[in-house]
C-alpha atoms as a PDB file:
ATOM      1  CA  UNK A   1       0.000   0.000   0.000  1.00  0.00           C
ATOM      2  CA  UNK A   2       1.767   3.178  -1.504  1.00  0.00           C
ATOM      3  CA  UNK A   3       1.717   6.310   1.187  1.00  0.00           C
ATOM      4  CA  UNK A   4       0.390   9.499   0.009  1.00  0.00           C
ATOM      5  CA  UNK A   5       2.076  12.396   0.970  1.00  0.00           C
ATOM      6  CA  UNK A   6       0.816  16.099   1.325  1.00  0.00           C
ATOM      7  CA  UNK A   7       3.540  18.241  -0.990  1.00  0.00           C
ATOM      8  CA  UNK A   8       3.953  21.989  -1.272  1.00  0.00           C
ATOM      9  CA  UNK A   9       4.043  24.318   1.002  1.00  0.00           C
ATOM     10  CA  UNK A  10       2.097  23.230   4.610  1.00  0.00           C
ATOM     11  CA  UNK A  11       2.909  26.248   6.835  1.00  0.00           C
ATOM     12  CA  UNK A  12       0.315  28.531   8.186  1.00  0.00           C
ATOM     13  CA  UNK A  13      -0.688  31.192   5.974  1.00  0.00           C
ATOM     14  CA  UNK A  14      -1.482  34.260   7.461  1.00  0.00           C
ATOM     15  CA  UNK A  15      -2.845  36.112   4.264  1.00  0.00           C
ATOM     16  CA  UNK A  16      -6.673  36.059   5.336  1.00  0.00           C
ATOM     17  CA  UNK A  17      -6.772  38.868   8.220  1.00  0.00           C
ATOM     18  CA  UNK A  18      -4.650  36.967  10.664  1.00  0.00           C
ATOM     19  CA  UNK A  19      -2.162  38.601  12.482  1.00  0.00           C
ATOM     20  CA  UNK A  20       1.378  36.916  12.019  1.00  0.00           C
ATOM     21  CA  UNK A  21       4.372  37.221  14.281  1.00  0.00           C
ATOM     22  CA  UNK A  22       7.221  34.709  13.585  1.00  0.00           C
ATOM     23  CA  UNK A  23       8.908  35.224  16.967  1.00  0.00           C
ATOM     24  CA  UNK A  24       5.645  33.874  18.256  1.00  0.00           C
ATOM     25  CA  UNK A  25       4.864  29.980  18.821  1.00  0.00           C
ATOM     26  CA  UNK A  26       1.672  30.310  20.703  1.00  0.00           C
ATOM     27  CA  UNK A  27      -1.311  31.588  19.559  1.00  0.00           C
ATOM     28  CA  UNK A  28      -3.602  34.042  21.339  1.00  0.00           C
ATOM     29  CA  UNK A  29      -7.368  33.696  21.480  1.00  0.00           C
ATOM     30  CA  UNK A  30      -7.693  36.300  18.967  1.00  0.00           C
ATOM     31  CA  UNK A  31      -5.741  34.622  16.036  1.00  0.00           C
ATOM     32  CA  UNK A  32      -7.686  31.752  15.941  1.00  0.00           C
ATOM     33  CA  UNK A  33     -10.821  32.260  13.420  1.00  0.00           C
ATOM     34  CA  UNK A  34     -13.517  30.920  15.603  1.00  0.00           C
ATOM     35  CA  UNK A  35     -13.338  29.371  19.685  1.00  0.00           C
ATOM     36  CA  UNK A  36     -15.708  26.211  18.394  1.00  0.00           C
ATOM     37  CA  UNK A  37     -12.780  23.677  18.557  1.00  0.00           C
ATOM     38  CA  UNK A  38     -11.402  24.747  21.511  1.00  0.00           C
ATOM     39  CA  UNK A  39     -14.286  24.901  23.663  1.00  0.00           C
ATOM     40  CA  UNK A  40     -15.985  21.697  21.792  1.00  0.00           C
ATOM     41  CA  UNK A  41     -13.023  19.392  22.794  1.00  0.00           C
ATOM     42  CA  UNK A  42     -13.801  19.621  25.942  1.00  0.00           C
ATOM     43  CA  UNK A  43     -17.595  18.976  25.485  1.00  0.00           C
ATOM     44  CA  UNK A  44     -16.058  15.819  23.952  1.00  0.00           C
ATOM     45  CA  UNK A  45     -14.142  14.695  26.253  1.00  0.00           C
ATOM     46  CA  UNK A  46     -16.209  15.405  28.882  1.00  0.00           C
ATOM     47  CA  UNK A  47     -19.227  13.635  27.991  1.00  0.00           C
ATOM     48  CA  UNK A  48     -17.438  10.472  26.476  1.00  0.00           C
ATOM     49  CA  UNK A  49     -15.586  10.152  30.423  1.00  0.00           C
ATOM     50  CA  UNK A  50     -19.262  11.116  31.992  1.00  0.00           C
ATOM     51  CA  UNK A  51     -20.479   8.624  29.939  1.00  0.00           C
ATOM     52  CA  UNK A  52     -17.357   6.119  30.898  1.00  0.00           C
ATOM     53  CA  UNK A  53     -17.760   6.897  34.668  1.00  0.00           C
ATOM     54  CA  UNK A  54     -21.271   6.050  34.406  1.00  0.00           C
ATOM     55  CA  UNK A  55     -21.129   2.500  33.150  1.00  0.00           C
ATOM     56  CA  UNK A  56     -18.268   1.398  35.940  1.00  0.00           C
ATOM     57  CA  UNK A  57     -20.451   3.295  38.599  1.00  0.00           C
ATOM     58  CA  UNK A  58     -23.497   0.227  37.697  1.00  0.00           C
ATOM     59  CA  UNK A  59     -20.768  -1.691  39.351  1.00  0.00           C
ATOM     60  CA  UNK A  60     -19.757   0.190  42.299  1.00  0.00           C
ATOM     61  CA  UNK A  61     -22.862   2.234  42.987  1.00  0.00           C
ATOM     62  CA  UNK A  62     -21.003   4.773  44.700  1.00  0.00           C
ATOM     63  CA  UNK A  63     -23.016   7.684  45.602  1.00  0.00           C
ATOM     64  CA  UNK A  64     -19.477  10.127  45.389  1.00  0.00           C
ATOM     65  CA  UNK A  65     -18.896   8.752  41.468  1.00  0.00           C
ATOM     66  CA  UNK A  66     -22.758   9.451  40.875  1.00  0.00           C
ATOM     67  CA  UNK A  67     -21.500  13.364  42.135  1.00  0.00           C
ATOM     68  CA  UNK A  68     -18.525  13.548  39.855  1.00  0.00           C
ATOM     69  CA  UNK A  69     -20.618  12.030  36.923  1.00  0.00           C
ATOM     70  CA  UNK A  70     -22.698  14.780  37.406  1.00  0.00           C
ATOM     71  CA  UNK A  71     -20.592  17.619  37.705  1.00  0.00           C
ATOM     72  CA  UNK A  72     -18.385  15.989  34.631  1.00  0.00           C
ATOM     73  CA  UNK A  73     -21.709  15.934  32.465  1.00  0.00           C
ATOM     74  CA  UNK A  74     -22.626  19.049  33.766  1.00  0.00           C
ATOM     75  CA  UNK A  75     -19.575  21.286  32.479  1.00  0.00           C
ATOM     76  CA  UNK A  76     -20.050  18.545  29.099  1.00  0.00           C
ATOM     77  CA  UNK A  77     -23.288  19.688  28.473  1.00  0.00           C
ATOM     78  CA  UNK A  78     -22.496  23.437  29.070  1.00  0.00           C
ATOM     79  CA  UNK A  79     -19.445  23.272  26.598  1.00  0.00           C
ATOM     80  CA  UNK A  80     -21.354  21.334  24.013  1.00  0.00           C
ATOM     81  CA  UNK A  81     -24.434  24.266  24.160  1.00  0.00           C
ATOM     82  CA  UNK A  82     -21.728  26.741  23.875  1.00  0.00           C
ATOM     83  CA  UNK A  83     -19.773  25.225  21.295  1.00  0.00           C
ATOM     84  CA  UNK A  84     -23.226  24.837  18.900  1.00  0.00           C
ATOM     85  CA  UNK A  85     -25.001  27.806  19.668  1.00  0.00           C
ATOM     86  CA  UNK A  86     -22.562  30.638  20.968  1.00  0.00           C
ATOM     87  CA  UNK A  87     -19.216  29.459  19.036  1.00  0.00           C
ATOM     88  CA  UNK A  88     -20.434  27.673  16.622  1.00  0.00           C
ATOM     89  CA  UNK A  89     -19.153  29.573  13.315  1.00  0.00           C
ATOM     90  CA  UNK A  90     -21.007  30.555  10.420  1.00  0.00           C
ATOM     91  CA  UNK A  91     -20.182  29.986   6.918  1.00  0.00           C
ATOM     92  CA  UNK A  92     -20.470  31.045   3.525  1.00  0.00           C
ATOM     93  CA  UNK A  93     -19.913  30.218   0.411  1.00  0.00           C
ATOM     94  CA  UNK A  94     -19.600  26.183   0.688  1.00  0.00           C
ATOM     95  CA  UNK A  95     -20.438  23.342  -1.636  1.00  0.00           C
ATOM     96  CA  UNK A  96     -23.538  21.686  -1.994  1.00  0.00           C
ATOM     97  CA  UNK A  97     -21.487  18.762  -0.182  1.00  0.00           C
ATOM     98  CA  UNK A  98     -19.953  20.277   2.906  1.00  0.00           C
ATOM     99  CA  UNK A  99     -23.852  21.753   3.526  1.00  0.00           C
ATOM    100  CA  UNK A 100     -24.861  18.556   3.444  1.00  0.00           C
ATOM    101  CA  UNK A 101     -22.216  17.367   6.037  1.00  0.00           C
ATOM    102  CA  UNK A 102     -22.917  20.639   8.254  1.00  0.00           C
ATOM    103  CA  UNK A 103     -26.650  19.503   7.987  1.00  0.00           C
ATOM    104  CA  UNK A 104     -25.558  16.616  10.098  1.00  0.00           C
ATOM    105  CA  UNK A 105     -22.702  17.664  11.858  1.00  0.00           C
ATOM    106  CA  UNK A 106     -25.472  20.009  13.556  1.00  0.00           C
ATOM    107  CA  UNK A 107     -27.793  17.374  13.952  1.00  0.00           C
ATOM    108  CA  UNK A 108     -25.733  15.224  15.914  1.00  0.00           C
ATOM    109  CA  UNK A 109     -24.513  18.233  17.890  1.00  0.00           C
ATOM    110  CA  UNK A 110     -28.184  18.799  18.935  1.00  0.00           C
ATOM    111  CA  UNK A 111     -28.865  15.009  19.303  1.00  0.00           C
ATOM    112  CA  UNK A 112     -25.800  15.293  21.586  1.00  0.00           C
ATOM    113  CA  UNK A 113     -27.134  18.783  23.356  1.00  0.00           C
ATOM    114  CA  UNK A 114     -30.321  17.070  24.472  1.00  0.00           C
ATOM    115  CA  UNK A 115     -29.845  13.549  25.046  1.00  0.00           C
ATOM    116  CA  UNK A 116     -26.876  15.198  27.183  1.00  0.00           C
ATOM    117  CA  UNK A 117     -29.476  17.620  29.403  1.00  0.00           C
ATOM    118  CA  UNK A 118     -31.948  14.262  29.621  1.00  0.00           C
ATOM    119  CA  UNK A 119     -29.297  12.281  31.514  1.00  0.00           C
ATOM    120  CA  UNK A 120     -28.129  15.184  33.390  1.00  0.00           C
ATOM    121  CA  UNK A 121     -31.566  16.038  34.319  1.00  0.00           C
ATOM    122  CA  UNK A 122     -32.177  12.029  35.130  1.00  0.00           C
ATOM    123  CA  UNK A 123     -29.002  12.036  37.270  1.00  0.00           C
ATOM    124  CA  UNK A 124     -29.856  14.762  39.430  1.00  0.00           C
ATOM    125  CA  UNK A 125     -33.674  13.011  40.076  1.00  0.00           C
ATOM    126  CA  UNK A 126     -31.445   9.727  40.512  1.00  0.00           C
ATOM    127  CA  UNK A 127     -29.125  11.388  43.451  1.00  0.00           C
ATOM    128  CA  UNK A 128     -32.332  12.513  44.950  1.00  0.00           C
ATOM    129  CA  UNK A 129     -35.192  11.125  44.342  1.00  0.00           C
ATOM    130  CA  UNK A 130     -34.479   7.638  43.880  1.00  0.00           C
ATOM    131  CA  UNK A 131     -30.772   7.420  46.056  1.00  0.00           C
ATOM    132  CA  UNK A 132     -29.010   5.924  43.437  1.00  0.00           C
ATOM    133  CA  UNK A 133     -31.033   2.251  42.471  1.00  0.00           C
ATOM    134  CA  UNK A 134     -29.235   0.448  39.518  1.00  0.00           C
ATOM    135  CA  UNK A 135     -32.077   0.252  37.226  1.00  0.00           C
ATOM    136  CA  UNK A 136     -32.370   4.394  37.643  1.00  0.00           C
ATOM    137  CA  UNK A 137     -28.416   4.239  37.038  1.00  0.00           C
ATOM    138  CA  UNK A 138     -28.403   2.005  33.781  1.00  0.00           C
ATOM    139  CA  UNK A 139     -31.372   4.149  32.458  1.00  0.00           C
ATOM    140  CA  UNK A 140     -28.982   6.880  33.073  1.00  0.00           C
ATOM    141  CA  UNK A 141     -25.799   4.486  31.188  1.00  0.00           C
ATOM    142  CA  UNK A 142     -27.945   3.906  28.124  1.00  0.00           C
ATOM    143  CA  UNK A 143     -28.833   8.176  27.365  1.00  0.00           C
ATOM    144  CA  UNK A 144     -25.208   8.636  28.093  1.00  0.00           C
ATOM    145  CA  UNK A 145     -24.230   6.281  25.511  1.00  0.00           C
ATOM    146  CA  UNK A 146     -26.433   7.855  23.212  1.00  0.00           C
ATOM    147  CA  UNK A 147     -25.313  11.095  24.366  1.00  0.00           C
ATOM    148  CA  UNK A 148     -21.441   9.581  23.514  1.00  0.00           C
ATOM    149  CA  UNK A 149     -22.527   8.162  20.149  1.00  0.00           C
ATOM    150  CA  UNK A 150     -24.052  11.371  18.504  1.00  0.00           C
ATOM    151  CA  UNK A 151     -20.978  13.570  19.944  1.00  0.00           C
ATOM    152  CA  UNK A 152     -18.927  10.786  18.026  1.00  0.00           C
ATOM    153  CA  UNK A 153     -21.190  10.970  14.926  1.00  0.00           C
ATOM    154  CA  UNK A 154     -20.929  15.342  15.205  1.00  0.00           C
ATOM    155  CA  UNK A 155     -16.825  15.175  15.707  1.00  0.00           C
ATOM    156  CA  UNK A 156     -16.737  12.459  12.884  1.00  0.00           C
ATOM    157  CA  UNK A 157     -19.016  15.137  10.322  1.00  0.00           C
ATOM    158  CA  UNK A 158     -17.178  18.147  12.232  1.00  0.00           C
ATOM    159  CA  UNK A 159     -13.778  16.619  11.211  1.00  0.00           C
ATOM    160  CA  UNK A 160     -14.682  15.828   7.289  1.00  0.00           C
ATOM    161  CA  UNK A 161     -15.777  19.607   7.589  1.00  0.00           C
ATOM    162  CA  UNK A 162     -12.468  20.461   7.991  1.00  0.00           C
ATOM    163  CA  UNK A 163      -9.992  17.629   6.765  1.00  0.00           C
ATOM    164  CA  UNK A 164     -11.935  16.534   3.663  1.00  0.00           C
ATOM    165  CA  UNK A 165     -14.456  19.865   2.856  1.00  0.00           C
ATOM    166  CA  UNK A 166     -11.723  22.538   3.992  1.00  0.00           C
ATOM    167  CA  UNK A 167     -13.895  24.721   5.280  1.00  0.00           C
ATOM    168  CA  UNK A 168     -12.434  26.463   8.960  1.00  0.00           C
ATOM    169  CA  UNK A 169      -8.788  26.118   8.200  1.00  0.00           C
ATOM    170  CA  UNK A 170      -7.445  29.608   8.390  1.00  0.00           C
ATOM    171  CA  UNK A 171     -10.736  30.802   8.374  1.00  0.00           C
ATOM    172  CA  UNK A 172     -11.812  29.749   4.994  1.00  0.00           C
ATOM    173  CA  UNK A 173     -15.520  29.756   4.364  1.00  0.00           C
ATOM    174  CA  UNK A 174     -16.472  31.196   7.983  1.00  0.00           C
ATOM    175  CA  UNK A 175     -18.345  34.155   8.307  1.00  0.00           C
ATOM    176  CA  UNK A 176     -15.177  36.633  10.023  1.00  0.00           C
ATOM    177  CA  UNK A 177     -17.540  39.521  10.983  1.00  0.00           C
ATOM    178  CA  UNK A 178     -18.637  37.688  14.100  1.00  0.00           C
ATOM    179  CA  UNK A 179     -15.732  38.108  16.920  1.00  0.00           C
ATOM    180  CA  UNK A 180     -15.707  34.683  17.456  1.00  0.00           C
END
């Protein structure tokens, strides 16, 4: 199996309206295009380890887990609505093709958004309502994993966005009037 290679020139451009100092390795806040990666990671991660936690907690039914599962999903879930509906960038411009995969990449983000808030909002009436009973806790597991599989489904869309439909990269095809 041959490797392909990317050839020509693969540094940053700085030609679109971004600032460019060459004495400078990290970027500030303001040179990236749009904040929806950086604060989406962490929507990603979060609910994918919430959703992790969850599962081993049917095992050890440990009411201090159930706490950190909560306040993991609960900073998820924030990060995710931020991510889609405060940072989420707006485009311009694209292919027939990459609206298509934005179509979905924004449906899974919402199917991620609100099967999120459902478990959060079963988790809390689990802590309290029915002290933490297994079948309450693997109702909770199962919209979790849902809640893990359409955040995997809206990073899988979310990356072809950028890797295969090229929109994002340096800002290309976002809207740039919008701060962030």
């Amino acid at each position: 199996m041959a490797q392909q290679h990317v050839t020509g020139d693969t540094t940053h451009h700085h030609d679109e309206g971004m600032k460019v100092n060459d004495s400078k390795v990290t970027a500030d806040l303001d040179d990236f295009p749009t904040l929806h990666p950086l604060i989406v990671h962490f929507a990603i991660v979060l609910i994918l380890v919430a959703a992790g936690m969850q599962f081993i907690n049917l095992y050890f039914m440990k009411k201090e887990i159930a706490w950190i599962i909560t306040a993991i999903l609960f900073v998820g879930v924030l990060a995710a609505w931020f991510a889609a509906k405060n940072f989420h960038p707006h485009t311009h411009g694209i292919s027939e093709h990459a609206q298509l995969v934005l179509d979905q990449h924004d449906k899974w983000a919402d199917w991620t958004i609100n099967s999120g808030i459902v478990a959060l909002l079963l988790q809390v009436i689990n802590l309290f309502a029915f002290k933490e009973r297994r079948w309450a806790a693997s109702v909770i597991a199962i919209v979790l994993a849902i809640s893990a599989y359409s955040v995997s489904r809206a990073g899988h869309y979310g990356s072809q966005l950028v890797h295969i439909e090229g929109i994002g990269p340096q800002g290309k095809f976002l809207e740039m009037e919008h701060n962030h």
